[in-house]
C-alpha atoms as a PDB file:
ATOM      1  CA  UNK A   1      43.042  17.873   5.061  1.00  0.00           C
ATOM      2  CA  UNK A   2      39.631  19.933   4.826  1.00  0.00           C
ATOM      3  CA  UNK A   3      38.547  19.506   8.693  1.00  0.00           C
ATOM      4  CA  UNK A   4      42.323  21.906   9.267  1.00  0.00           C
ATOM      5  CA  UNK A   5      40.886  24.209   6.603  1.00  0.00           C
ATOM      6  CA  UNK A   6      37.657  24.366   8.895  1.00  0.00           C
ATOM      7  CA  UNK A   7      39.068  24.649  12.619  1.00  0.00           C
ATOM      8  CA  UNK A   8      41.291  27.379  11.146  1.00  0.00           C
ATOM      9  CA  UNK A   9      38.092  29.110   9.550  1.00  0.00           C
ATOM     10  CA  UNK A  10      36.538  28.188  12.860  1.00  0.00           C
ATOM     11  CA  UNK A  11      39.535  29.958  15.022  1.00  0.00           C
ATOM     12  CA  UNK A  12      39.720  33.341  12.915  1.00  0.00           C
ATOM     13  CA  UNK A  13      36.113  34.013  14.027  1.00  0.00           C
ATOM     14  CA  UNK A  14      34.792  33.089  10.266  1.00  0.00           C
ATOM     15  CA  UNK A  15      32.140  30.843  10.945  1.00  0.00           C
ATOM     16  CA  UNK A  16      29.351  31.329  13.344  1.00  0.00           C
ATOM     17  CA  UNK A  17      27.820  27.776  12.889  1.00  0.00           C
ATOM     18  CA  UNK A  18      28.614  24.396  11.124  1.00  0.00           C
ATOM     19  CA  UNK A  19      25.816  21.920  10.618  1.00  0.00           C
ATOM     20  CA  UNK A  20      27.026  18.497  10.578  1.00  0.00           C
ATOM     21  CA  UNK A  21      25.163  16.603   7.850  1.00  0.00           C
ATOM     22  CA  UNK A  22      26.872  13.318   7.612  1.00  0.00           C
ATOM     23  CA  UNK A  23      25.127  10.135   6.815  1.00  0.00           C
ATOM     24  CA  UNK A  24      22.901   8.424   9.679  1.00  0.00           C
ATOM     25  CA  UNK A  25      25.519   5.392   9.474  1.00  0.00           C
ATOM     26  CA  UNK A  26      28.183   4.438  11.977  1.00  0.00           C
ATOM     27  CA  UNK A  27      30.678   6.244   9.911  1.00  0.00           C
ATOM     28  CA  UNK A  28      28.962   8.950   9.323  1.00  0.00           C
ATOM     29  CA  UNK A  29      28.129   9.331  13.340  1.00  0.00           C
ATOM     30  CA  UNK A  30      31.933   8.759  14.102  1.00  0.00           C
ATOM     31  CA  UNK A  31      32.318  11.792  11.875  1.00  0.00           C
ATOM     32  CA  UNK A  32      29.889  14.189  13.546  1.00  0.00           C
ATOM     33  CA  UNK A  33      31.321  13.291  16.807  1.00  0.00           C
ATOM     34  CA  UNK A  34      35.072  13.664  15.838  1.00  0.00           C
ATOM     35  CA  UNK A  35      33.582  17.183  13.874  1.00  0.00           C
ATOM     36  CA  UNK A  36      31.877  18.090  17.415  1.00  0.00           C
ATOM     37  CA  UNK A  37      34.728  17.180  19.435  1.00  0.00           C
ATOM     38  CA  UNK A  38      37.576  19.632  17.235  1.00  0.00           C
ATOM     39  CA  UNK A  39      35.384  22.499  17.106  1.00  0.00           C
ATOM     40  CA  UNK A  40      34.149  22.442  20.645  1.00  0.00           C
ATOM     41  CA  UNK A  41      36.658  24.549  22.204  1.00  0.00           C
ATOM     42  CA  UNK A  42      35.860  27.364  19.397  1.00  0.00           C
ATOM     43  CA  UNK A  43      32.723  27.805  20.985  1.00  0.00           C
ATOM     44  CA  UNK A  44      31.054  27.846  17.489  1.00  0.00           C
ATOM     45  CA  UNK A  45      27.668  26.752  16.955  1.00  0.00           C
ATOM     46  CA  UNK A  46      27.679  23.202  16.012  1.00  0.00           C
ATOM     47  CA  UNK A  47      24.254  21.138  15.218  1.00  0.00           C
ATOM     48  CA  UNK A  48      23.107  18.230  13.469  1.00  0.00           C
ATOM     49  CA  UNK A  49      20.628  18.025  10.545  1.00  0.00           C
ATOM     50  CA  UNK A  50      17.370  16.693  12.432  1.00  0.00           C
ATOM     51  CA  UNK A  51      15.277  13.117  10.882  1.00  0.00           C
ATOM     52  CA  UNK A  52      13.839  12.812   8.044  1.00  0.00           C
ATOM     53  CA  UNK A  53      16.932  11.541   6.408  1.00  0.00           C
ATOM     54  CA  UNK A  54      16.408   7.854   6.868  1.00  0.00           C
ATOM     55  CA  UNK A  55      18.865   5.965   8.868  1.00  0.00           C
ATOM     56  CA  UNK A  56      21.187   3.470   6.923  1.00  0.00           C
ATOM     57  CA  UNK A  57      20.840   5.872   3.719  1.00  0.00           C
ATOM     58  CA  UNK A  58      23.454   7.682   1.860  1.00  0.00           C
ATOM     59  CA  UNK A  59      22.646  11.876   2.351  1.00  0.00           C
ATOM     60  CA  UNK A  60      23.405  12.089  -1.290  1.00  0.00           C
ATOM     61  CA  UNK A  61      20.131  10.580  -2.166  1.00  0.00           C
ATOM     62  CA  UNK A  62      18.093  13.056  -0.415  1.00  0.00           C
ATOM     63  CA  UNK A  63      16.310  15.368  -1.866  1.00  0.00           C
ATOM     64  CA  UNK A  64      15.449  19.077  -1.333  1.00  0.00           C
ATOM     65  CA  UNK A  65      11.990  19.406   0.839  1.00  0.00           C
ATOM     66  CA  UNK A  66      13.832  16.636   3.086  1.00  0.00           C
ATOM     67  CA  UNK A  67      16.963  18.060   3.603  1.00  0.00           C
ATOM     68  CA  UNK A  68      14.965  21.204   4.189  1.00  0.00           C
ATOM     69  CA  UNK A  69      13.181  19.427   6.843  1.00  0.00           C
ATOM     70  CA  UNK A  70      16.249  18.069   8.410  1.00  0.00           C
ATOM     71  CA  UNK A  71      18.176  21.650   8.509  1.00  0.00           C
ATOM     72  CA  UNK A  72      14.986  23.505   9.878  1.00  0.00           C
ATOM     73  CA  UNK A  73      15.184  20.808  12.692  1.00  0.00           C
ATOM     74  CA  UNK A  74      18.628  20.284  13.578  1.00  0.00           C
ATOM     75  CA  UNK A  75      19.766  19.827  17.273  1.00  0.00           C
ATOM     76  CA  UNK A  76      23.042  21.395  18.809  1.00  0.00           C
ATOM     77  CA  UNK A  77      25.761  18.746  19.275  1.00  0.00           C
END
């Protein structure tokens, strides 16, 4: 499973932040919280890509300037 692969990275000290960048859907917010939740107690940075992704749209359709947009603005979790 790739979220053990990351809270072990997270643990060793590897990773100073991990910006969640799931889709603005139901899943995808279930995801970023379950994300936030398991790497909380590493006391990494963890933020969310900000708008300009609309909600109810697939991230994988984005493209560049608005992801940009979204990373520049992310919000801790």
């Amino acid at each position: 499973m790739r979220t053990s692969n990351l809270l072990a990275r997270a643990e060793r000290g590897d990773v100073e932040e991990v910006i969640v960048a799931t889709s603005p859907t139901v899943e995808g917010e279930a995801t970023a919280s379950y994300l936030a939740d398991m790497l909380r107690p590493t006391r990494i940075r963890i933020t969310r890509i900000a708008t300009g992704v609309p909600a109810g749209s697939d991230i994988e359709y984005a493209d560049e300037v608005t992801m940009l947009r979204a990373i520049e603005g992310r919000r801790e979790l």
